[in-house]
N, C-alpha and C. Protein backbone atom coordinates (compact mmCIF):
# COMPACT_ATOMS: atom_id res chain seq x y z
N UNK A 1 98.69 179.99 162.07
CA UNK A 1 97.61 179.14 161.65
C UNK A 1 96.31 179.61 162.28
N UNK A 2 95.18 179.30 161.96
CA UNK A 2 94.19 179.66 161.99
C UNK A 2 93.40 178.94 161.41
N UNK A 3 91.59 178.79 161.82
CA UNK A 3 90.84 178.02 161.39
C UNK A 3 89.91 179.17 160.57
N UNK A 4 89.56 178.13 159.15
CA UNK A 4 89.02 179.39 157.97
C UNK A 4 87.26 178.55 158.03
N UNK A 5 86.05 179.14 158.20
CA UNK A 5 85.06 178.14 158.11
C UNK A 5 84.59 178.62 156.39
N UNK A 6 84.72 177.85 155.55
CA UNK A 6 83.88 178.31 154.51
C UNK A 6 82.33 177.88 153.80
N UNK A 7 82.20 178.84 152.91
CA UNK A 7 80.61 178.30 152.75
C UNK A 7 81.02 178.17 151.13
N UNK A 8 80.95 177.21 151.07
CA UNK A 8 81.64 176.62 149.45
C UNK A 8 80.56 178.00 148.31
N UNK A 9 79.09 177.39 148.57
CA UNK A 9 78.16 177.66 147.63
C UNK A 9 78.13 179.17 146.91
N UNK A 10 78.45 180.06 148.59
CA UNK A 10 78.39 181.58 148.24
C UNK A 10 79.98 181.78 148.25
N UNK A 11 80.69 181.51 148.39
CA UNK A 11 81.99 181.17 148.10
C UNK A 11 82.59 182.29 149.08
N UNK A 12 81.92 182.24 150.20
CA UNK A 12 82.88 183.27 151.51
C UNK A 12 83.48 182.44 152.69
N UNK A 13 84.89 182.94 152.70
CA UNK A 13 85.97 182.31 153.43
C UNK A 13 85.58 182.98 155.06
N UNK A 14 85.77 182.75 156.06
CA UNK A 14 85.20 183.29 156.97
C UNK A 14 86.10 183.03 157.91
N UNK A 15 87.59 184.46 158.17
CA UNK A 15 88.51 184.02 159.56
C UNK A 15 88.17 183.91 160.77
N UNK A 16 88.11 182.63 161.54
CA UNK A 16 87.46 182.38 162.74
C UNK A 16 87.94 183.29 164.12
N UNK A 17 89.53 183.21 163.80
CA UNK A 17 90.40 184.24 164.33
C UNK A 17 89.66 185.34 164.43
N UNK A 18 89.19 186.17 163.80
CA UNK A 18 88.88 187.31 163.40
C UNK A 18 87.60 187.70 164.23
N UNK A 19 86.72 186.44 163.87
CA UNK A 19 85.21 187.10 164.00
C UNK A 19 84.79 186.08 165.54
N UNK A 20 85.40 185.26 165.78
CA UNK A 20 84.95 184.41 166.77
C UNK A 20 85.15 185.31 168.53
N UNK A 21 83.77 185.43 169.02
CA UNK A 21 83.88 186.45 170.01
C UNK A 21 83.69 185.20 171.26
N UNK A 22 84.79 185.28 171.96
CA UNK A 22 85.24 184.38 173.26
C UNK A 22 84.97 182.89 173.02
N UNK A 23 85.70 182.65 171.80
CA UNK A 23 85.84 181.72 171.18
C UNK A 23 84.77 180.88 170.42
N UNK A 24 83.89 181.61 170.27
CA UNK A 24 82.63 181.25 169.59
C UNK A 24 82.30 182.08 168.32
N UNK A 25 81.63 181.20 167.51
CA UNK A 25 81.44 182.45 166.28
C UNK A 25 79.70 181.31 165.91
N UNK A 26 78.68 182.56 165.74
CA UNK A 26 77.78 181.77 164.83
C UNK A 26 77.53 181.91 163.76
N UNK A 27 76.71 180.38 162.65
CA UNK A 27 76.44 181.39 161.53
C UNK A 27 75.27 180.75 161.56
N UNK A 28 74.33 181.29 160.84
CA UNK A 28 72.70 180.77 160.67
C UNK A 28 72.95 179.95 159.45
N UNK A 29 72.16 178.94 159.57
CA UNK A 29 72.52 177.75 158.26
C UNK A 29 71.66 178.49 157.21
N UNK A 30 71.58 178.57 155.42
CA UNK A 30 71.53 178.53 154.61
C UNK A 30 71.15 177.34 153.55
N UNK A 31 69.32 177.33 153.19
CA UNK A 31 69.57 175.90 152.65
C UNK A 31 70.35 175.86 151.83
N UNK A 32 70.35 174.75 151.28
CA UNK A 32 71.47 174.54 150.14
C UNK A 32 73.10 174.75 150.26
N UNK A 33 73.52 175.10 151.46
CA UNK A 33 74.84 175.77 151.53
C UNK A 33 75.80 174.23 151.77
N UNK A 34 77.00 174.53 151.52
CA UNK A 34 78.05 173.87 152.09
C UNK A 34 79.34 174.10 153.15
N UNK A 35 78.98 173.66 153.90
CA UNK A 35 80.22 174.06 154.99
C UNK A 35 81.33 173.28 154.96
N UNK A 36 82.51 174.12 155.59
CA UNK A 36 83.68 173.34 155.68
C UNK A 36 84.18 173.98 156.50
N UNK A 37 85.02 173.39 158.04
CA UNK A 37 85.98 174.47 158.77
C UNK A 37 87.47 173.45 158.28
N UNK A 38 88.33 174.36 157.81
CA UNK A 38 90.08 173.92 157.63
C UNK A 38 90.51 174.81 158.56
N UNK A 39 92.25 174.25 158.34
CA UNK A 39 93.29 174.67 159.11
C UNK A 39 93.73 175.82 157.89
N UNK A 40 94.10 176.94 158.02
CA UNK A 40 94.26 178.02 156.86
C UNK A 40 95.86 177.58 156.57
N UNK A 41 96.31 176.77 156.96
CA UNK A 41 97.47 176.53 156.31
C UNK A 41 98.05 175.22 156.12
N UNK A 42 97.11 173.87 156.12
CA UNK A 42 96.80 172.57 155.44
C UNK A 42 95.93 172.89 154.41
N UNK A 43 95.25 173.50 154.75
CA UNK A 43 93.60 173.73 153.81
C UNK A 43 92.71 172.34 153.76
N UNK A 44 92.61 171.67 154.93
CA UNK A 44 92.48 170.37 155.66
C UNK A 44 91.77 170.64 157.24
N UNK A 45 90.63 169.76 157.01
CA UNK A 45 90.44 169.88 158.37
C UNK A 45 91.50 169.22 159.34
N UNK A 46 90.81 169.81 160.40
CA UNK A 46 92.15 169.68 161.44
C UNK A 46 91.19 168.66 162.13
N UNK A 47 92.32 167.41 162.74
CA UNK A 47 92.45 166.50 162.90
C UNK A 47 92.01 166.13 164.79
N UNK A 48 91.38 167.44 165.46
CA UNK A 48 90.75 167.82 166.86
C UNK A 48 90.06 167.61 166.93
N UNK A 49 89.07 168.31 165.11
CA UNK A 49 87.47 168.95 165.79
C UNK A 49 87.04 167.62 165.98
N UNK A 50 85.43 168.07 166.47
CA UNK A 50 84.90 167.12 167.21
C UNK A 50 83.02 167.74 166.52
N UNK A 51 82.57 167.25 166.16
CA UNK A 51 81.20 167.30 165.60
C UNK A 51 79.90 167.17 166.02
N UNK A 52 79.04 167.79 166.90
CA UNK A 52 77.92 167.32 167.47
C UNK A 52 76.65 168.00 166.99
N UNK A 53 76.03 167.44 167.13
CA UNK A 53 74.33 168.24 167.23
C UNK A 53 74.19 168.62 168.62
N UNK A 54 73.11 169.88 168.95
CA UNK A 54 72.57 170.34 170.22
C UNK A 54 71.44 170.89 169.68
N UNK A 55 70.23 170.32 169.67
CA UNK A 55 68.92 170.62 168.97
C UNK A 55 68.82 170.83 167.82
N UNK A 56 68.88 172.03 167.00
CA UNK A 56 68.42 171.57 165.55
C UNK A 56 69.94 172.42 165.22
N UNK A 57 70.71 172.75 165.81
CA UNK A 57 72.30 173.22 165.60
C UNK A 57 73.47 172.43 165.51
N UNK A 58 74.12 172.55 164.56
CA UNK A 58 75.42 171.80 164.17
C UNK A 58 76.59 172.81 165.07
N UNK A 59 77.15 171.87 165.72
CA UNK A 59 78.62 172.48 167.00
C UNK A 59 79.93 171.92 166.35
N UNK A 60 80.77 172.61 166.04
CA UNK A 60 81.84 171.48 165.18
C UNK A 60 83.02 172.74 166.36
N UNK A 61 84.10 171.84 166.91
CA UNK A 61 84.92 172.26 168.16
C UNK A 61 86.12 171.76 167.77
N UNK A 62 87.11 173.10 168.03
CA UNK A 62 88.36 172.55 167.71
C UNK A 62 89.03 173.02 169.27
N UNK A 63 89.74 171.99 169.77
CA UNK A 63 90.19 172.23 171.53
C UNK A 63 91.72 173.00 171.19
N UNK A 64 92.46 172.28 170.11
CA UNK A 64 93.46 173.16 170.25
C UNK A 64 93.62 174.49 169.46
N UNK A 65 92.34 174.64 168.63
CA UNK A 65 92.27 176.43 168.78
C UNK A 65 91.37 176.90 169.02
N UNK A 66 90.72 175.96 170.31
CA UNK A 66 89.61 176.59 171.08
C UNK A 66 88.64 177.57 170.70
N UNK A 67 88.32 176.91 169.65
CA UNK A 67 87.15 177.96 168.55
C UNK A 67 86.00 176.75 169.01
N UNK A 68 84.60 177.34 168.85
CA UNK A 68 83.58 177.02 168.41
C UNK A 68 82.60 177.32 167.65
N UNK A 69 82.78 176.75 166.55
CA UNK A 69 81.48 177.20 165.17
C UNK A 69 80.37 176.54 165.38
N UNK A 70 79.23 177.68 165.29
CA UNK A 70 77.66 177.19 165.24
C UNK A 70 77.14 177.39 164.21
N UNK A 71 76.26 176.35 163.29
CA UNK A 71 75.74 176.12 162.35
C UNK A 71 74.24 176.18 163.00
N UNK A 72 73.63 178.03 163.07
CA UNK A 72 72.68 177.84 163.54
C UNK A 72 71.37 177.06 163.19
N UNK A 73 70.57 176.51 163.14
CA UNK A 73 69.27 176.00 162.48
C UNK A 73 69.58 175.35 161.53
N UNK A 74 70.60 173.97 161.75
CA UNK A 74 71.22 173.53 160.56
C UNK A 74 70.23 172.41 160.29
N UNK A 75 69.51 172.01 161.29
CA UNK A 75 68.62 170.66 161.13
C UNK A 75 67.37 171.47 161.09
N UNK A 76 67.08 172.65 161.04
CA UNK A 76 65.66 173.68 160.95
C UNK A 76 65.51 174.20 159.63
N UNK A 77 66.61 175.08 159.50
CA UNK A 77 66.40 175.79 158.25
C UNK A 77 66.51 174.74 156.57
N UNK A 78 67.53 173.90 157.37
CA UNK A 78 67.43 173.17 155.73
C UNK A 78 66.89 171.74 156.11
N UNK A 79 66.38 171.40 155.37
CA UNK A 79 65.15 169.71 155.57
C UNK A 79 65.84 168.97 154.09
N UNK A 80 65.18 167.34 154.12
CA UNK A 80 65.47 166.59 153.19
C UNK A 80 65.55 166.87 152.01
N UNK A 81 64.65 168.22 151.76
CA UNK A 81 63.94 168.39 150.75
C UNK A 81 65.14 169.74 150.16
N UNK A 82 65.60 170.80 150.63
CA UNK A 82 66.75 171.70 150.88
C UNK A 82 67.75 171.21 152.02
N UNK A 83 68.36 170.59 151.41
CA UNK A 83 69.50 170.09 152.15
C UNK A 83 70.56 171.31 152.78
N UNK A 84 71.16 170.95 154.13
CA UNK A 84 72.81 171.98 154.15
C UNK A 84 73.91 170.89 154.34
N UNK A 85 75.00 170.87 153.76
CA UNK A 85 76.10 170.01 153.69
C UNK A 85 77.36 170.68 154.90
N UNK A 86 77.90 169.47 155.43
CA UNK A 86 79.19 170.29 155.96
C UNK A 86 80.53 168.75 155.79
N UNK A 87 80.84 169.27 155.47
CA UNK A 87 82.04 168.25 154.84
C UNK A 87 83.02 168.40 155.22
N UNK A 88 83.69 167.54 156.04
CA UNK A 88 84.76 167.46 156.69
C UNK A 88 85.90 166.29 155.79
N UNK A 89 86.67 166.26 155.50
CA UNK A 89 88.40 165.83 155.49
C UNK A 89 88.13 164.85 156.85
N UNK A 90 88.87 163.25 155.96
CA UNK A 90 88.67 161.80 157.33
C UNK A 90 90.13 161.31 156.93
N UNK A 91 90.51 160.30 157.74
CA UNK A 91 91.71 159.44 157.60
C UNK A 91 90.53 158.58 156.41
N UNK A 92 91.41 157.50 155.75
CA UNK A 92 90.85 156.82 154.64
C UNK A 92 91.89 155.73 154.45
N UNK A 93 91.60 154.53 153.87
CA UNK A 93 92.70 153.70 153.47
C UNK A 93 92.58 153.49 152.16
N UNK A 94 94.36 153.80 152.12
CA UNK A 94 95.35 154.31 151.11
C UNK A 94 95.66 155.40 151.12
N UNK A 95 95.88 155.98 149.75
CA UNK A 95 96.93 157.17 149.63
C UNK A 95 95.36 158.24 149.56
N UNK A 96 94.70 157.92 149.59
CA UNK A 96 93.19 158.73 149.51
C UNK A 96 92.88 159.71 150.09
N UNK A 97 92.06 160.66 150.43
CA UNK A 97 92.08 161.61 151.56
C UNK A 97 90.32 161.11 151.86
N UNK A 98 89.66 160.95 152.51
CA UNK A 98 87.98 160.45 153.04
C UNK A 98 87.53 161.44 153.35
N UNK A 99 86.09 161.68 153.22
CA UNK A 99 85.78 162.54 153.19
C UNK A 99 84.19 162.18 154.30
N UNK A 100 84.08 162.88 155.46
CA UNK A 100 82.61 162.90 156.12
C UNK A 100 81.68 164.29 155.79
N UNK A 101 80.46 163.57 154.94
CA UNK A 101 79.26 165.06 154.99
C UNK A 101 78.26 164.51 155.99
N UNK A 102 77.78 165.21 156.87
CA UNK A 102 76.88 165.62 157.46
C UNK A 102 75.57 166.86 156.92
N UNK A 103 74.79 165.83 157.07
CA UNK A 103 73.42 166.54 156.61
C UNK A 103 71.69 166.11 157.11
N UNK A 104 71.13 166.44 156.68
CA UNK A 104 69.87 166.13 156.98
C UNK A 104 68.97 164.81 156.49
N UNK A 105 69.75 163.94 156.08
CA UNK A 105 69.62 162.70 155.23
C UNK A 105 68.53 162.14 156.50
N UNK A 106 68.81 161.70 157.53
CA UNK A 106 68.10 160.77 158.07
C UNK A 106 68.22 161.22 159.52
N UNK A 107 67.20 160.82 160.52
CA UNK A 107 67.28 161.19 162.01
C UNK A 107 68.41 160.25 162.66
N UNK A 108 69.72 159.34 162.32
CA UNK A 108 70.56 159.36 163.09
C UNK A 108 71.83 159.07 162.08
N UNK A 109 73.22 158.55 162.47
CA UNK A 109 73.89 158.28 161.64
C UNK A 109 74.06 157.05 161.39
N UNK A 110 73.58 157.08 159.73
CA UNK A 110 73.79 156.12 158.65
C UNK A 110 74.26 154.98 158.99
N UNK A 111 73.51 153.52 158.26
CA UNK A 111 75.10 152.89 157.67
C UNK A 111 75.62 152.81 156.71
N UNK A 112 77.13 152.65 156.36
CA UNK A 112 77.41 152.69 155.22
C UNK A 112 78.09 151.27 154.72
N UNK A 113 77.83 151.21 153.65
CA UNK A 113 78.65 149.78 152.53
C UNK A 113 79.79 149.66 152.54
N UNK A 114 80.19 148.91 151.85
CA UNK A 114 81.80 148.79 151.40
C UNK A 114 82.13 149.38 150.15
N UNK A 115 81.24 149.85 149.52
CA UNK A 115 81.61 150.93 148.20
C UNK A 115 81.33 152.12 148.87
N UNK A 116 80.54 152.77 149.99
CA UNK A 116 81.12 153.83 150.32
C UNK A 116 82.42 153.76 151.33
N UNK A 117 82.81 153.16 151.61
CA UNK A 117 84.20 152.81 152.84
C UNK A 117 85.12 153.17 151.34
N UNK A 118 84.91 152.47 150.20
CA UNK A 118 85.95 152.41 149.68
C UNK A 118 86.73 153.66 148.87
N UNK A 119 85.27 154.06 148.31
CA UNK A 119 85.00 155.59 147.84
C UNK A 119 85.71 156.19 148.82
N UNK A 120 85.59 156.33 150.49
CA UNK A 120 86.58 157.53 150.92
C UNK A 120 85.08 158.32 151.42
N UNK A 121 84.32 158.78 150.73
CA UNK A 121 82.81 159.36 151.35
C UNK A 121 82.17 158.74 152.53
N UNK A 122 81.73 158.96 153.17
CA UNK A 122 80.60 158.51 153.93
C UNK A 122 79.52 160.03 154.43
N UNK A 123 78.58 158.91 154.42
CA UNK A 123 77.80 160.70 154.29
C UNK A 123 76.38 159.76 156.09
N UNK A 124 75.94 160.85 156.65
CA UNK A 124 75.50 160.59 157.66
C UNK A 124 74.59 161.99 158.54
N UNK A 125 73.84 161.62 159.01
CA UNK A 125 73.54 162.87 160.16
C UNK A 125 73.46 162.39 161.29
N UNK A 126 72.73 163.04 162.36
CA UNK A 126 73.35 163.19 163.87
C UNK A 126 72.03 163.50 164.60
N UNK A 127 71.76 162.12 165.66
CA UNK A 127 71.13 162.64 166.17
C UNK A 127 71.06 163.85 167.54
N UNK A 128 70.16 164.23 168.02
CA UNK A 128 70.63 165.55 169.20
C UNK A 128 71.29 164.75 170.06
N UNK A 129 72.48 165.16 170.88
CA UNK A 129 73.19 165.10 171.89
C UNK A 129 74.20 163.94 171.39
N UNK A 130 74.31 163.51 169.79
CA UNK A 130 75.74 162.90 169.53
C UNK A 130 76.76 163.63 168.61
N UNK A 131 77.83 163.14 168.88
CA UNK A 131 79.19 163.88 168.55
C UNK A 131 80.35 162.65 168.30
N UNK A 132 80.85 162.99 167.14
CA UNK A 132 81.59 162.56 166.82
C UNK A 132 83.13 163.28 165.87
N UNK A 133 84.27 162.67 165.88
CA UNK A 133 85.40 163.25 165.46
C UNK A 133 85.74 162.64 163.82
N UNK A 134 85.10 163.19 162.83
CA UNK A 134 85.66 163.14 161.33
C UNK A 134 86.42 162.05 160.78
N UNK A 135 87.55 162.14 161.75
CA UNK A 135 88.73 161.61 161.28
C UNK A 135 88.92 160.35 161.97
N UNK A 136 88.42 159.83 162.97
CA UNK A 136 88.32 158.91 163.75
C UNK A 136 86.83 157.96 163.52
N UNK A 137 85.90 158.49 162.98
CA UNK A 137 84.85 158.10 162.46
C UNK A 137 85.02 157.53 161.40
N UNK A 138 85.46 157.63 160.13
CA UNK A 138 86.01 156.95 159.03
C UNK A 138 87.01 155.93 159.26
N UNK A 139 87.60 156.39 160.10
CA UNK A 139 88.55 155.05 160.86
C UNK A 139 87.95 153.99 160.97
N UNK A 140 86.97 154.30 161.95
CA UNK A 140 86.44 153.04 162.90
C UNK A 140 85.59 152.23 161.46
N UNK A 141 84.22 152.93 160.59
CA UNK A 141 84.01 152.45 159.51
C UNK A 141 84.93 151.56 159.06
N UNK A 142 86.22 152.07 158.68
CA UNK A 142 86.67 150.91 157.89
C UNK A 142 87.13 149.76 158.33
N UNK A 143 87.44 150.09 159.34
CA UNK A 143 88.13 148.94 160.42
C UNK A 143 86.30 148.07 160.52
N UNK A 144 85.79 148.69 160.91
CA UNK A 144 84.50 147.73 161.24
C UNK A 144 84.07 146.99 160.15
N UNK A 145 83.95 147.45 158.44
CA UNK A 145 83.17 146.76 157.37
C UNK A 145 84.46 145.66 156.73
N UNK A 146 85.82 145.76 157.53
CA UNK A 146 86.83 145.43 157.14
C UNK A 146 87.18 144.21 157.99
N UNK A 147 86.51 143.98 158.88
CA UNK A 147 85.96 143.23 160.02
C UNK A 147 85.17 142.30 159.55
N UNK A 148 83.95 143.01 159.00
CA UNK A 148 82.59 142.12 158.40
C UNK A 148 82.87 141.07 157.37
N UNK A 149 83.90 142.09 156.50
CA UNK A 149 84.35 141.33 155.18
C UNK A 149 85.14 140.06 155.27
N UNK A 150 86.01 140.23 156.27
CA UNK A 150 87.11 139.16 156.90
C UNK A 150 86.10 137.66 157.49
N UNK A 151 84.99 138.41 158.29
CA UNK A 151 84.16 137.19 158.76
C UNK A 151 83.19 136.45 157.61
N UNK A 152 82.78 137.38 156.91
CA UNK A 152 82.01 136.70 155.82
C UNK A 152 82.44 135.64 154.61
N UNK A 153 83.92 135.51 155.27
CA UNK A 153 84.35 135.11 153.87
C UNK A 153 85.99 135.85 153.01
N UNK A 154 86.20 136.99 153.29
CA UNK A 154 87.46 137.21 152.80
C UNK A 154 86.80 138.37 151.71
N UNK A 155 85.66 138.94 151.80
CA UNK A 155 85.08 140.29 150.99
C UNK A 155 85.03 139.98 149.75
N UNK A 156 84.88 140.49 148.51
CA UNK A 156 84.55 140.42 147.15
C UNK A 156 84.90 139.70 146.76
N UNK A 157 85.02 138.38 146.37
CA UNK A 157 85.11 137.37 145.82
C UNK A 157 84.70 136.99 144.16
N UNK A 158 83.08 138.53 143.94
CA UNK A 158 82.00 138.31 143.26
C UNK A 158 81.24 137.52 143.53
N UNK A 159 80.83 136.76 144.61
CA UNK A 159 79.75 136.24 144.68
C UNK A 159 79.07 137.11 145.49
N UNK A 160 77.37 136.57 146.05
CA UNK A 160 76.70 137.68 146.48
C UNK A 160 77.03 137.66 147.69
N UNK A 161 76.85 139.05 147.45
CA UNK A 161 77.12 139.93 149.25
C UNK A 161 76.30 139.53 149.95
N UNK A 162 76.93 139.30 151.49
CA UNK A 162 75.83 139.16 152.29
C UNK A 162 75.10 140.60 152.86
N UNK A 163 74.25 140.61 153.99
CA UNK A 163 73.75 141.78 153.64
C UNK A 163 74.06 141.98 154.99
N UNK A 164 74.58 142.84 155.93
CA UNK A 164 74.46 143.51 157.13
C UNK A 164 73.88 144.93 157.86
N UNK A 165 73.83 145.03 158.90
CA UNK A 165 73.33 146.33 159.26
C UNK A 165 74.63 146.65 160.32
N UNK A 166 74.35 148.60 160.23
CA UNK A 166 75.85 148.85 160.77
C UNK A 166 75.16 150.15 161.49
N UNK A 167 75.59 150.72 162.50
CA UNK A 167 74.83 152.53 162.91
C UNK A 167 73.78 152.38 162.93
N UNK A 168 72.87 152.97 161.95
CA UNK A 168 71.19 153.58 161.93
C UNK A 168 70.42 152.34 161.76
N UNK A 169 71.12 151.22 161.80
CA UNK A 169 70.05 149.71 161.36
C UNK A 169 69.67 149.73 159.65
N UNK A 170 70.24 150.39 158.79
CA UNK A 170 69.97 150.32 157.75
C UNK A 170 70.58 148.84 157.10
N UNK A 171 69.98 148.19 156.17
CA UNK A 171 70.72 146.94 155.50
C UNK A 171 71.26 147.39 154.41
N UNK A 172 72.87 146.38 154.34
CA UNK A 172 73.30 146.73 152.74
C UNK A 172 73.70 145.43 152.54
């Protein structure tokens, strides 16, 4: 096994094994690009990494194959306006697979609704010096708006939603 980082857009698979020199590998971000690091034999992110910003660079760390990928100038080179995506594979409830993108959307991370919890998406960026784990992040989301829903009332009912704020102080 091995970790594969790919860049969806230009469609190059990139063995971390291979090119990662003392367990580090960089790449310079690309606007418009899409990232993804998998396990080369789930074809799934792996369920370790761990996700941070360190100035305008995306750090995504996997401990048990002690790789580190740098997404150089990922908050530099691409802006609101030229976005870079990196999309990670989340736990989700149901048979679903969830999905976290990280991007340049906003200076911290998001909140999200209960139609994105439900969707499986959540999309967010990062401010410098936070980090978070993919798969444990979608967790906590659902458990938390699943929380809200329980106190408000018992969730969709169809009547109107109430409106809360969750992460970045955004209202939904």
């Amino acid at each position: 096994m091995s970790l594969i980082l790919i860049k969806a857009k230009s469609g190059q698979r990139i063995d971390l094994s291979k090119v990662a020199k003392k367990g580090k590998y960089v790449e310079l971000a690309v606007a418009g690009e899409e990232y993804h690091v998998i396990d080369s034999e789930t074809g799934k992110t792996p369920e370790d990494l761990q996700v941070s910003r360190s100035g305008s660079d995306l750090i995504i760390k996997s401990k048990k194959d002690k790789i580190e990928v740098i997404i150089d100038e990922f908050w530099g080179e691409c802006s609101a306006e030229q976005q870079c995506f990196a999309v990670f594979d989340s736990a989700a409830q149901g048979t679903e697979q969830g999905k976290v993108i990280v991007t340049q959307v906003e200076a911290e991370m998001s909140g999200f609704s209960s139609n994105d919890i439900a969707s499986g998406t959540l999309t967010t960026s990062l401010e410098n010096g936070q980090s978070f784990s993919p798969w444990a992040y979608a967790a906590g989301a659902a458990a938390l708006l699943g929380g809200i829903a329980l106190a408000a009332g018992g969730g969709s009912s169809g009547g109107k939603g109430s409106s809360h704020t969750w992460g970045g102080g955004r209202k939904h």
